[in-house]
N, C-alpha and C. Protein backbone atom coordinates (compact mmCIF):
# COMPACT_ATOMS: atom_id res chain seq x y z
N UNK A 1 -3.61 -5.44 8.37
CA UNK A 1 -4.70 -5.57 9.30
C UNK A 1 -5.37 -4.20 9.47
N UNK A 2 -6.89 -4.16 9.49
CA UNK A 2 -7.26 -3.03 9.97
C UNK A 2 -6.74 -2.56 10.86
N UNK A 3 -6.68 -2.70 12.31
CA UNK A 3 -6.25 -1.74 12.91
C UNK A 3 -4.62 -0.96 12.88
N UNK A 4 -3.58 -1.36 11.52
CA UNK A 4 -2.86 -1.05 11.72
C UNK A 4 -3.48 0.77 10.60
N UNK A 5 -4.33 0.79 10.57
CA UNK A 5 -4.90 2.17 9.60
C UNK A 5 -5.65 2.94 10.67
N UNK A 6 -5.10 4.17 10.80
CA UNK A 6 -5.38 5.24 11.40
C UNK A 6 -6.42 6.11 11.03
N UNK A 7 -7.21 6.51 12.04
CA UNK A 7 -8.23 7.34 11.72
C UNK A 7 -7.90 8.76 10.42
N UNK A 8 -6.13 8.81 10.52
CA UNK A 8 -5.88 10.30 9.81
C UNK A 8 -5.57 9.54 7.96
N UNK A 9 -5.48 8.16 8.24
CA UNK A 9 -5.31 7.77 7.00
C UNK A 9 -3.85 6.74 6.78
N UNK A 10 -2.90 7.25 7.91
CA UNK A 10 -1.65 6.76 7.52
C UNK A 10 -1.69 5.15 7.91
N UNK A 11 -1.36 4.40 7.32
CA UNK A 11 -1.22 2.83 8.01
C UNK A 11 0.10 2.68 8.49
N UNK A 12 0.26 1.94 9.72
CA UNK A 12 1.33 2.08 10.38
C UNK A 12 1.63 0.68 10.77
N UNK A 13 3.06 -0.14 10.55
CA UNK A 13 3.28 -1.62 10.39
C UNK A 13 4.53 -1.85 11.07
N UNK A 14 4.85 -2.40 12.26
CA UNK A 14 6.37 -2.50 12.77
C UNK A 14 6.58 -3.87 11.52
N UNK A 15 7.89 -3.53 11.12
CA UNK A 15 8.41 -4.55 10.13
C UNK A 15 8.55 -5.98 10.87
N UNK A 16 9.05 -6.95 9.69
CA UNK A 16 9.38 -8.24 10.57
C UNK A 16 11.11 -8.24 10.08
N UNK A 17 11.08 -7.31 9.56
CA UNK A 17 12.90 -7.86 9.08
C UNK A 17 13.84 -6.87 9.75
N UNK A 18 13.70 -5.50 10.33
CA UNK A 18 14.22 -4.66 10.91
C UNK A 18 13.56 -4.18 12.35
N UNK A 19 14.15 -4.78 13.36
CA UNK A 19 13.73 -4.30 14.65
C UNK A 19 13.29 -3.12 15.03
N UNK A 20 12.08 -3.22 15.81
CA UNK A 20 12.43 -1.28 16.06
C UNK A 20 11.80 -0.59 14.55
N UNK A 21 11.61 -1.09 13.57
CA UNK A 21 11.44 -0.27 12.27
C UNK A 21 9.74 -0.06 12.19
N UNK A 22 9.21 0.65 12.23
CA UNK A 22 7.88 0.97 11.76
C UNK A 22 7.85 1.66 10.36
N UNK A 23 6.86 0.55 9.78
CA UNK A 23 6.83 1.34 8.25
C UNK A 23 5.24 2.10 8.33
N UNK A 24 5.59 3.32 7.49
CA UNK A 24 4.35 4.19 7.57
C UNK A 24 4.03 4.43 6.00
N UNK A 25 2.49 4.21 5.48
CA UNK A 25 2.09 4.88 4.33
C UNK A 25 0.72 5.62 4.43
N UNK A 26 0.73 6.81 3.81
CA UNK A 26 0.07 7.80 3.97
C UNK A 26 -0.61 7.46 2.77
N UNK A 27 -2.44 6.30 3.22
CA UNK A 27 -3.16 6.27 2.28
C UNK A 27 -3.65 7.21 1.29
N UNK A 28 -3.79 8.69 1.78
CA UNK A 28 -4.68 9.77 1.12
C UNK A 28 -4.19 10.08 0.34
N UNK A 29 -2.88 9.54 -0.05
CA UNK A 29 -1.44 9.90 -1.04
C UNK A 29 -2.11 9.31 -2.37
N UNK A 30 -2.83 8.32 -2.20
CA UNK A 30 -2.87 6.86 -3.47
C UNK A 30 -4.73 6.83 -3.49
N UNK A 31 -5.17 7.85 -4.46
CA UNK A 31 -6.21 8.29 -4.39
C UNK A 31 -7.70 6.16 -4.83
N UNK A 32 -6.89 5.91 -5.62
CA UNK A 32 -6.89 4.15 -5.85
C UNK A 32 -7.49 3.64 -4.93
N UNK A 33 -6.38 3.29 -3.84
CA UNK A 33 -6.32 2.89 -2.75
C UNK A 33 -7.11 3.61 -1.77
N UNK A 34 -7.42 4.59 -1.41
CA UNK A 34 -8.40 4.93 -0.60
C UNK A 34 -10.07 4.73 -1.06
N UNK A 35 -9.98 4.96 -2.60
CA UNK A 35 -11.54 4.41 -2.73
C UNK A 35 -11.71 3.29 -2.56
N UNK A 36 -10.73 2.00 -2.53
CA UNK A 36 -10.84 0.78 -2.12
C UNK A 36 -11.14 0.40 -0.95
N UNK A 37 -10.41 1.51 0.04
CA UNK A 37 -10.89 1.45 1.54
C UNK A 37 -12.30 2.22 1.75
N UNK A 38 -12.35 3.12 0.86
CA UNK A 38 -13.78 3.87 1.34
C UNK A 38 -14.98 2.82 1.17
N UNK A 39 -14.74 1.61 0.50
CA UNK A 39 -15.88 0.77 0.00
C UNK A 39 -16.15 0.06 1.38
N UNK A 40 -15.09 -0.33 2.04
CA UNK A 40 -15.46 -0.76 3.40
C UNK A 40 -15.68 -0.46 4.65
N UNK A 41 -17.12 -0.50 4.81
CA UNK A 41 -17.81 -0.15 5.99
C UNK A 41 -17.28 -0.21 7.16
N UNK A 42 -17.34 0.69 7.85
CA UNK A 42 -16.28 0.77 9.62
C UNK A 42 -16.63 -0.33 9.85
N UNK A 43 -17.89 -0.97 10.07
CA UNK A 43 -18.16 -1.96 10.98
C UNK A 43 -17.62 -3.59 10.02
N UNK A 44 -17.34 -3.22 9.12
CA UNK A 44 -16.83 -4.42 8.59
C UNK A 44 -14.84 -4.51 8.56
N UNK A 45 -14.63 -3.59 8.92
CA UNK A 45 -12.99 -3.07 8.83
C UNK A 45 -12.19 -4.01 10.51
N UNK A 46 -12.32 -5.47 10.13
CA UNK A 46 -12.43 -6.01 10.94
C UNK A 46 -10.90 -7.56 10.35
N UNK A 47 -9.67 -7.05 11.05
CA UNK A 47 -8.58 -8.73 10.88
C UNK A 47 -7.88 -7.98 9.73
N UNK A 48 -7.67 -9.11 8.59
CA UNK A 48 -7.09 -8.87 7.61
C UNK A 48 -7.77 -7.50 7.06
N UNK A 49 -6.96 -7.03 6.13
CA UNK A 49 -7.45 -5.97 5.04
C UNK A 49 -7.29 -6.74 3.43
N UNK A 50 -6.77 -7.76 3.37
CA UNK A 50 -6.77 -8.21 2.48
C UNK A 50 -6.87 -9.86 2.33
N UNK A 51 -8.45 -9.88 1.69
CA UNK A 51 -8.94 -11.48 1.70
C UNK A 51 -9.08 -12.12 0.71
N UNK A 52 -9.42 -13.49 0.46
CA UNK A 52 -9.47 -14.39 -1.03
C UNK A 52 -11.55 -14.14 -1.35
N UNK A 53 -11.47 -13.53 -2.33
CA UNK A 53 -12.54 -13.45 -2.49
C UNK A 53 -13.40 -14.85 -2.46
N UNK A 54 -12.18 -16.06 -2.88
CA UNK A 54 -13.50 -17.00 -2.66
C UNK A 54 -13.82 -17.47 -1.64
N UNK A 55 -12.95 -17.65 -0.49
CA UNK A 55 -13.13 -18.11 0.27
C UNK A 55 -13.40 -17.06 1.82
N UNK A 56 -13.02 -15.88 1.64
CA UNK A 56 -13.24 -14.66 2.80
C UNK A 56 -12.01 -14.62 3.63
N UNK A 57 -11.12 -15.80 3.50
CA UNK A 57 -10.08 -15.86 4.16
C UNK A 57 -8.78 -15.00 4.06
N UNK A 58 -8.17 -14.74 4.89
CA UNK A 58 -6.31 -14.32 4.73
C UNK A 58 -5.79 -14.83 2.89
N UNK A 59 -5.27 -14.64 2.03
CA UNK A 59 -4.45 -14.64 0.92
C UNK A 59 -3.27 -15.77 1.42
N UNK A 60 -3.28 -16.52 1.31
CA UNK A 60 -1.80 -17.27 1.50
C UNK A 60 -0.91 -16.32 0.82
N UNK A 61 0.16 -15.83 1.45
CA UNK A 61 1.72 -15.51 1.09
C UNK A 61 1.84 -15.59 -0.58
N UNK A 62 1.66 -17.19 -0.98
CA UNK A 62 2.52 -17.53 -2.12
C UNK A 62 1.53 -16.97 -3.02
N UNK A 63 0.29 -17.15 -2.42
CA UNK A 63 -0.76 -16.56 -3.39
C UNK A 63 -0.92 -15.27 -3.60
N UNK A 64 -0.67 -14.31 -2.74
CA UNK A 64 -1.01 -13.07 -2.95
C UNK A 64 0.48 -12.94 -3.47
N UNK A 65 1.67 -13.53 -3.46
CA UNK A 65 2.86 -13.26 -4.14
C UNK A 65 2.74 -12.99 -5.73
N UNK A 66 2.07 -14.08 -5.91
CA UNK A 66 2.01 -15.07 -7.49
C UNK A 66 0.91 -13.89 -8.11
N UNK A 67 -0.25 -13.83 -7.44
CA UNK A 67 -1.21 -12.51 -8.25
C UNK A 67 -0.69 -10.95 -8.21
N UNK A 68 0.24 -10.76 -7.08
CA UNK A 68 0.14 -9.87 -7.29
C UNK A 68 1.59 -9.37 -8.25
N UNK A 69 2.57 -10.77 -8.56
CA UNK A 69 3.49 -10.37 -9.46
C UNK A 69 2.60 -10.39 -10.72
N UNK A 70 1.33 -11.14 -11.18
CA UNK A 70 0.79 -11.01 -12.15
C UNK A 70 0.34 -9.59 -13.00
N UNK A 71 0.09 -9.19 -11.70
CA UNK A 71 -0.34 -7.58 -11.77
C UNK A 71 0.74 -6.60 -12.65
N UNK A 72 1.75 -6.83 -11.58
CA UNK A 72 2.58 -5.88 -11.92
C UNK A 72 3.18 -6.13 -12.70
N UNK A 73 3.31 -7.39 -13.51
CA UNK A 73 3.87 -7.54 -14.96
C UNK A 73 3.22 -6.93 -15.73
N UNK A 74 1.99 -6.93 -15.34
CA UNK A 74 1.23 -6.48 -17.17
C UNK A 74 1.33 -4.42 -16.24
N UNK A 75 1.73 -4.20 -15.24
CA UNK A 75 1.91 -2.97 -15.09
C UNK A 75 2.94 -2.18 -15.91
N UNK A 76 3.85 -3.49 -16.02
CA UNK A 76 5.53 -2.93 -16.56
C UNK A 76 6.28 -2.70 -15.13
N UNK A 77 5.59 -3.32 -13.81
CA UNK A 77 6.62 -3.28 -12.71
C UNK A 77 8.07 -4.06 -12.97
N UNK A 78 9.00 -3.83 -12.61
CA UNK A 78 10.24 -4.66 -13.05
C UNK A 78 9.87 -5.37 -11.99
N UNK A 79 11.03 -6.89 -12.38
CA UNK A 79 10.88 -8.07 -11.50
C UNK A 79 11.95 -7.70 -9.80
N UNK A 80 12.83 -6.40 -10.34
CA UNK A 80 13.71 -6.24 -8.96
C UNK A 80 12.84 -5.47 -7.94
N UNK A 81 11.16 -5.44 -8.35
CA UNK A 81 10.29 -4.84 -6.92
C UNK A 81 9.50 -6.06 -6.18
């Protein structure tokens, strides 16, 4: 979700599997990934951060599962990430 991304860059996420756990990633790290965010306009940086292009909606789970293991196969990600 947008607002879990900080003005300094870091996105900040309390987990759902470890209580108490906040996960932190320091966008400015993943030069990629920040031009992806630079494409979107403050005033549009609004709910999800990540939508179905066809429809504008949230990614279902299984769906953003299924594409994004697609990805990382042809990356050479192993299947134990």
């Amino acid at each position: 979700m947008w607002p879990h991304l900080y003005s300094n860059g870091v996105l900040k996420k309390e987990t759902t599997k470890v209580d108490d756990m906040i996960a932190e990633h320091d966008t400015t790290q993943y030069p990629f990934l920040r031009k992806m965010i630079d494409l979107i306009p403050p005033g549009k940086r609004i709910g999800p951060m990540i939508k179905s292009e066809a429809t504008g909606l949230p990614c279902r789970r299984r769906h953003f599962a299924d594409v994004w293991r697609e990805c990382a196969d042809a990356a050479g990600v192993p299947r134990s990430v």
